[in-house]
Structure formats: structure tokens, C-alpha cells
N, C-alpha and C. Protein backbone atom coordinates (compact mmCIF):
# COMPACT_ATOMS: atom_id res chain seq x y z
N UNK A 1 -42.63 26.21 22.34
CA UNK A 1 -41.58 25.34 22.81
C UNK A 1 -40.29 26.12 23.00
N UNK A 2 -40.46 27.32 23.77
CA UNK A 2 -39.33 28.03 23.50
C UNK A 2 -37.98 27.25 24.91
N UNK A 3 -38.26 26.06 25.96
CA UNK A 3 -38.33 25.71 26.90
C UNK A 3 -37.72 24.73 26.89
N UNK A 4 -36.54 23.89 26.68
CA UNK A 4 -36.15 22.22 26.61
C UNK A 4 -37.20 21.68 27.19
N UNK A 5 -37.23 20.45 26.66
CA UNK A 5 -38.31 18.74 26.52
C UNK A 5 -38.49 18.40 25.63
N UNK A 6 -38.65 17.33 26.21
CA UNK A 6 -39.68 16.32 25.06
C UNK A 6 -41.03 16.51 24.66
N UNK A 7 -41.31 16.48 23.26
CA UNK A 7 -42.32 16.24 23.06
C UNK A 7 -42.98 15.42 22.33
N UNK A 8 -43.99 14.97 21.85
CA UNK A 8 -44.67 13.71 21.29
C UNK A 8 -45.88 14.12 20.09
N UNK A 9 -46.28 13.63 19.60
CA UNK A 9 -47.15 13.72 18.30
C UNK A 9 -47.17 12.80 17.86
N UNK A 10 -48.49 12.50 17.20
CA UNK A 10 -49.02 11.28 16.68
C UNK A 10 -50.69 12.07 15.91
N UNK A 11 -50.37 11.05 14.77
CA UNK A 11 -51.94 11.52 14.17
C UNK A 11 -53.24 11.07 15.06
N UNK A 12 -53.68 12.00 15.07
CA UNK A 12 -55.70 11.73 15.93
C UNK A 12 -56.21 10.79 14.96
N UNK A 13 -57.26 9.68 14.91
CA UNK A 13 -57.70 9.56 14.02
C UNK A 13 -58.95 9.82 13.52
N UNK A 14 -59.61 10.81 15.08
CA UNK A 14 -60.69 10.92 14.98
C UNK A 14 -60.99 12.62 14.63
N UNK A 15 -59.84 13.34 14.91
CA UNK A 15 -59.97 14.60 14.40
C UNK A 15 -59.17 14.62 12.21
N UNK A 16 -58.33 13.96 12.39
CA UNK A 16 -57.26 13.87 11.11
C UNK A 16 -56.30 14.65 11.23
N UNK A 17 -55.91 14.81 12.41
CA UNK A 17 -54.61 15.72 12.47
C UNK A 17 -53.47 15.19 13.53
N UNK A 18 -52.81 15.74 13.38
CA UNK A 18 -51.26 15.82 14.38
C UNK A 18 -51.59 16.12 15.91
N UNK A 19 -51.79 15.70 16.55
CA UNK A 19 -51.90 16.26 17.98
C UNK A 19 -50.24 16.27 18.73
N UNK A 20 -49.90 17.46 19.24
CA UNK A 20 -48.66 17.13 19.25
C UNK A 20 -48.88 17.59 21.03
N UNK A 21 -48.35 16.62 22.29
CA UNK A 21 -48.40 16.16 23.63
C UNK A 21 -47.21 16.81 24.34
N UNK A 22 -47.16 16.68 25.79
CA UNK A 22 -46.21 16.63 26.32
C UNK A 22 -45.82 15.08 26.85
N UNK A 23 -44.66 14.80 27.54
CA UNK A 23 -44.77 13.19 27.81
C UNK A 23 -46.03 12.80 29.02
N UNK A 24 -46.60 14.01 29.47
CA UNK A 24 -47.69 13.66 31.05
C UNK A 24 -49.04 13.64 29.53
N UNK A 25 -49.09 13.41 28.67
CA UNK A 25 -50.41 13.76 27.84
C UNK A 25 -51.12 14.87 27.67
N UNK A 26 -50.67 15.46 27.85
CA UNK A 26 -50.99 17.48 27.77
C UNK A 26 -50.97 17.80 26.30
N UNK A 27 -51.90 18.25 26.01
CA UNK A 27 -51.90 18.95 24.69
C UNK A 27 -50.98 20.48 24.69
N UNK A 28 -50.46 20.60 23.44
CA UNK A 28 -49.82 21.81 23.76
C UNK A 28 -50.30 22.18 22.58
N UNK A 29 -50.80 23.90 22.52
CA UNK A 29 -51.10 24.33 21.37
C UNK A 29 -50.55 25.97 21.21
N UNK A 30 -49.05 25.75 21.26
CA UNK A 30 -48.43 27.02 21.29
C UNK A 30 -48.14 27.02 19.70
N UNK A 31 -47.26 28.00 18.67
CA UNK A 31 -47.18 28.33 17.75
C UNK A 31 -46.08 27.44 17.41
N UNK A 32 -44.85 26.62 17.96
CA UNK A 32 -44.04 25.48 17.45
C UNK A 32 -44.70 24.34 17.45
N UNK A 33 -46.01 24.08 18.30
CA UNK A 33 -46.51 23.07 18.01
C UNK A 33 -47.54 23.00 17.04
N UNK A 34 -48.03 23.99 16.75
CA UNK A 34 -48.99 23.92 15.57
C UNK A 34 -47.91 24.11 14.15
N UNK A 35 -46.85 24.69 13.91
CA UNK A 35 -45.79 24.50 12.88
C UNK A 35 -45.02 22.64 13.11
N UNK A 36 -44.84 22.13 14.21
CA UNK A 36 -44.45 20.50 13.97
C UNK A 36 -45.80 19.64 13.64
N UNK A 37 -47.11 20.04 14.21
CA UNK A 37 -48.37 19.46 13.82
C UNK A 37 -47.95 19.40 12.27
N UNK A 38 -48.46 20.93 12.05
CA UNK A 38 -48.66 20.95 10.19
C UNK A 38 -47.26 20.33 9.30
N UNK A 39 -45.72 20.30 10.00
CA UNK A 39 -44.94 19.90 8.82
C UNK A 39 -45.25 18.54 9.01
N UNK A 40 -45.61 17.78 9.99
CA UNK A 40 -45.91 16.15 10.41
C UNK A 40 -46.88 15.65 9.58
N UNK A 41 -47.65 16.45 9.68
CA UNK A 41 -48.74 16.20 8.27
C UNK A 41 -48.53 15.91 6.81
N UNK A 42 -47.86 16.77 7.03
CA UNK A 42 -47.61 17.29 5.14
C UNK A 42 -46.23 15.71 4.95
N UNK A 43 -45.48 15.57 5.57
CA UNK A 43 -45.10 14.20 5.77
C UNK A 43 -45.63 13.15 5.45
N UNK A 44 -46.89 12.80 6.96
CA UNK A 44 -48.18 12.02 6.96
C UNK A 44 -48.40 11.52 5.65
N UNK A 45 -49.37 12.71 4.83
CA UNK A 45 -49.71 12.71 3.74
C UNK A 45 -49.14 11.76 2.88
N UNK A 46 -47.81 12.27 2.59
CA UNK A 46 -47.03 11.93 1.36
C UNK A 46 -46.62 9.85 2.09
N UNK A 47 -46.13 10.09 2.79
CA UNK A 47 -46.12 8.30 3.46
C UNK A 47 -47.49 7.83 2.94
N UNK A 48 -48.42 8.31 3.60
CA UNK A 48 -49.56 7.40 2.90
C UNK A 48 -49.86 7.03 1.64
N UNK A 49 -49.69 8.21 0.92
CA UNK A 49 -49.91 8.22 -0.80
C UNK A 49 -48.78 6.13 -1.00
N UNK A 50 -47.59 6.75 0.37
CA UNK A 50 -47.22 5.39 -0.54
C UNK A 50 -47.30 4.41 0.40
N UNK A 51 -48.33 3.85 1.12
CA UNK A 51 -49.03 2.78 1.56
C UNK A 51 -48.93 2.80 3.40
N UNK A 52 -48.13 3.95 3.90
CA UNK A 52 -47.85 4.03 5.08
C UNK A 52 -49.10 3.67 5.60
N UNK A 53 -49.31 3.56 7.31
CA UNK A 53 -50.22 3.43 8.18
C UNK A 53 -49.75 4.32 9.26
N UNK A 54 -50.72 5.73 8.91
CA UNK A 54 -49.94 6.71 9.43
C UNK A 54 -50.85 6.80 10.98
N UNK A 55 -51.79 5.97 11.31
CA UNK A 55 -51.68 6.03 12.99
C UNK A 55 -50.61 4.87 13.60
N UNK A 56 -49.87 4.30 12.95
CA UNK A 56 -49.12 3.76 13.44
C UNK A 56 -47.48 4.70 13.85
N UNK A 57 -47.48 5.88 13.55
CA UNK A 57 -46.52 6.45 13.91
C UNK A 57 -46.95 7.49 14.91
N UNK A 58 -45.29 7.66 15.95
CA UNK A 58 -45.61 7.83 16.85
C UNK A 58 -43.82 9.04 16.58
N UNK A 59 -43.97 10.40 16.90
CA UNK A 59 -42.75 11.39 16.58
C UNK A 59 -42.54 11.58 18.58
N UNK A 60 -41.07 11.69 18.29
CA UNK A 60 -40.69 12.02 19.83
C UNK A 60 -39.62 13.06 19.12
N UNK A 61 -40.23 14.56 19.81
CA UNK A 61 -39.26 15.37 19.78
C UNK A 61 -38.69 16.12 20.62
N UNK A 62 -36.75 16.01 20.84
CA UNK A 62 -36.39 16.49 22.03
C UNK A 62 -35.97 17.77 21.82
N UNK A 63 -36.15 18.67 22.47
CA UNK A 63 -35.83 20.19 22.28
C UNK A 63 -34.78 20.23 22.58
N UNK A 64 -33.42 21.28 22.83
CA UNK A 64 -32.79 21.60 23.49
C UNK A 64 -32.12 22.77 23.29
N UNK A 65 -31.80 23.46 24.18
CA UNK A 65 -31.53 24.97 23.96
C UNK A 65 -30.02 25.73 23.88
N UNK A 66 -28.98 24.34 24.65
CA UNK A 66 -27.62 24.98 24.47
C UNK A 66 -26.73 24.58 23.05
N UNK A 67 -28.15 24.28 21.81
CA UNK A 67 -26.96 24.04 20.87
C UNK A 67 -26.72 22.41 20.50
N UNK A 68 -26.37 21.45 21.74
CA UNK A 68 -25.80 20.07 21.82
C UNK A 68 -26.56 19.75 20.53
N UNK A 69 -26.27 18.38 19.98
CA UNK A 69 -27.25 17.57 18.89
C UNK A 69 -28.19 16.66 19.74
């Protein structure tokens, strides 16, 4: 993700992981998206322990490169 956009993630429920998208449904499996997969998880996890319904969440993350918030 070295690139501004959006991107998206949501748990699979049929693999058990983070699949993290572009907004056209593109899988992306560069090295920031496998580091937001795994911290989304480790998240995941801990929500569930306390009753979450973790295919019900849905992460939108916007990149951006000059700094702005």
C-alpha cells in the first residue's frame, strides 16, 4: 500500500482470516496488507472472547500519503 486509497477488510468465514480488498473487490496481498490482515485479527480475536460477531465487521482503510489526517 505504498499508493493512496481505500481499502477494505473483513473476516472470511470460510478461510478464518482477514481478507483485506480493494473497493472494485480485488484481493491485495502485498506486505501492508498481510500486516493490517494479521493486526485485524489479533483485534478480531480479542472482540470475540467478549461476545463480538466478528463477520459482522466490516474495516475501511484510507491511506494517504501527504501527511493530512
Amino acid at each position: 500500500m505504498s499508493t493512496p486509497g481505500c481499502y477494505v477488510a473483513r473476516f472470511d468465514d470460510g478461510s478464518e482470516a482477514v481478507r483485506v480488498i480493494d473497493p472494485d473487490g480485488a484481493e491485495i496481498n502485498d506486505d501492508d496488507a498481510t500486516c493490517i490482515s494479521d493486526m485485524l485479527g489479533e483485534l478480531l480475536d480479542e472482540l470475540s472472547r467478549r461476545g463480538f460477531d466478528a463477520t459482522s465487521a466490516v474495516f475501511a482503510i484510507n491511506r494517504r500519503t501527504d501527511g493530512t489526517p
